[in-house]
C-alpha atoms as a PDB file:
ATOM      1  CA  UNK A   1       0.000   0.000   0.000  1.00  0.00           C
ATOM      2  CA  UNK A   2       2.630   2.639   0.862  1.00  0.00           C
ATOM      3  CA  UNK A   3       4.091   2.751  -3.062  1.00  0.00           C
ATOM      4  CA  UNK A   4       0.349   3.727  -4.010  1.00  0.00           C
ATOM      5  CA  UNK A   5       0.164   6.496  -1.258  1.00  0.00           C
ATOM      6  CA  UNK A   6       4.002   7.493  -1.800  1.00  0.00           C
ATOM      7  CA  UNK A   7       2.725   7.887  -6.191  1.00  0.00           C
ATOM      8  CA  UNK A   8      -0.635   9.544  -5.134  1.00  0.00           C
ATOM      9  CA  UNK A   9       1.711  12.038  -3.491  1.00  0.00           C
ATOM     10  CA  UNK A  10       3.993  12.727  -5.724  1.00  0.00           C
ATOM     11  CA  UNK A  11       1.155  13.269  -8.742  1.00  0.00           C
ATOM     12  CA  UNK A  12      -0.219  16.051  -6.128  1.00  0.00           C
ATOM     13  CA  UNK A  13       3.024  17.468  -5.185  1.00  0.00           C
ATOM     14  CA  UNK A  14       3.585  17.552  -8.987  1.00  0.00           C
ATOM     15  CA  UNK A  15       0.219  19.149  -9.695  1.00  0.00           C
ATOM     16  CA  UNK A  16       0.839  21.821  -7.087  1.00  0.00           C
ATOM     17  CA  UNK A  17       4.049  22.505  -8.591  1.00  0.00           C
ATOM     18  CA  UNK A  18       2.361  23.049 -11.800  1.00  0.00           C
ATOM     19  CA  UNK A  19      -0.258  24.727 -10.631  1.00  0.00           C
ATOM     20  CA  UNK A  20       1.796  27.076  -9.546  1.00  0.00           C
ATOM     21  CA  UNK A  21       4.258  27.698 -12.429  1.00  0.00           C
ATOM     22  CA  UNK A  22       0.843  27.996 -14.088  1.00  0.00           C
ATOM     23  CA  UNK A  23       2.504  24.783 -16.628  1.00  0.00           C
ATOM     24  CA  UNK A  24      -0.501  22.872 -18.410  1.00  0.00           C
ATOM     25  CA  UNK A  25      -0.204  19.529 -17.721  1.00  0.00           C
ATOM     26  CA  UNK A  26       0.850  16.808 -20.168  1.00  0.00           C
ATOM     27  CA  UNK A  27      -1.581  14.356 -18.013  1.00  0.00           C
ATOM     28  CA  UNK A  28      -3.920  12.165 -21.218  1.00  0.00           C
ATOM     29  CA  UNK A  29      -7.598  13.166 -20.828  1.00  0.00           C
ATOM     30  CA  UNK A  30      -9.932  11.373 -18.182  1.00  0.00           C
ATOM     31  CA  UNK A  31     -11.497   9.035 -20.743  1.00  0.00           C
ATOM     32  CA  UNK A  32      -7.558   7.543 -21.060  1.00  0.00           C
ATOM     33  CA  UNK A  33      -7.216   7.682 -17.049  1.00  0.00           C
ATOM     34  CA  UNK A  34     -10.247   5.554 -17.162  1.00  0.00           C
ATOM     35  CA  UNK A  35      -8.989   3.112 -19.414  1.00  0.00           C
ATOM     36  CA  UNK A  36      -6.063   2.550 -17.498  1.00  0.00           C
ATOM     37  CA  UNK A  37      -7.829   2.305 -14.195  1.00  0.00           C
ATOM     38  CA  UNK A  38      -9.509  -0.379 -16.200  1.00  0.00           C
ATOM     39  CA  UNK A  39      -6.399  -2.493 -16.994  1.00  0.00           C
ATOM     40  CA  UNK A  40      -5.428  -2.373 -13.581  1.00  0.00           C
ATOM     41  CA  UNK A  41      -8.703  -4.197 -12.218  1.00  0.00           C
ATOM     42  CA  UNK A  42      -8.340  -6.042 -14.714  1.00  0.00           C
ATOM     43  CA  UNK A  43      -4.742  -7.635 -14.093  1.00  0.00           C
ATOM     44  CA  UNK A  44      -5.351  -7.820 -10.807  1.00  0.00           C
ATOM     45  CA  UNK A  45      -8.969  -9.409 -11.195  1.00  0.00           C
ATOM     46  CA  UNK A  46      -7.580 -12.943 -12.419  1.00  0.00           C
ATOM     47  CA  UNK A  47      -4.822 -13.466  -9.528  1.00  0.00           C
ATOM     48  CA  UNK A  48      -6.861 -12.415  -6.903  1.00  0.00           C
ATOM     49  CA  UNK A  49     -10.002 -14.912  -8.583  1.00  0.00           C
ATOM     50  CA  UNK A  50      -7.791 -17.593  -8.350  1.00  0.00           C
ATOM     51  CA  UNK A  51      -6.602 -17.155  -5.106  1.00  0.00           C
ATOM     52  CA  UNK A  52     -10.262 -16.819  -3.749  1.00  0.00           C
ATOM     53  CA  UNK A  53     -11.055 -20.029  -6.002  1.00  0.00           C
ATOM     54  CA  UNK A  54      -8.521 -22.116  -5.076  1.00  0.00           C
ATOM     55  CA  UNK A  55      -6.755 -22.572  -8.768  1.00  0.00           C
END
């Protein structure tokens, strides 16, 4: 958990620091932050299925 918590803060810190510098950010859209939220369920669907199942 603490490499997800240490990135979160990092992408904020970095925001902030943009924000500030008024820098536009080279961040894809929300429909591609989607996506990849979507590949990450879904990679860690099957392991944790199979663990709860027992394969």
């Amino acid at each position: 958990m603490e490499p997800y918590l240490v990135s979160l803060g990092a992408g904020v810190l970095i925001g902030v620091i943009y924000s500030v510098i008024k820098v536009r950010s080279p961040a894809p859209p929300l429909i591609a932050l989607i996506g990849l939220l979507g590949m990450v369920i879904g990679v860690q669907a099957i392991p944790t299925l199979r663990r709860l199942l027992g394969f």
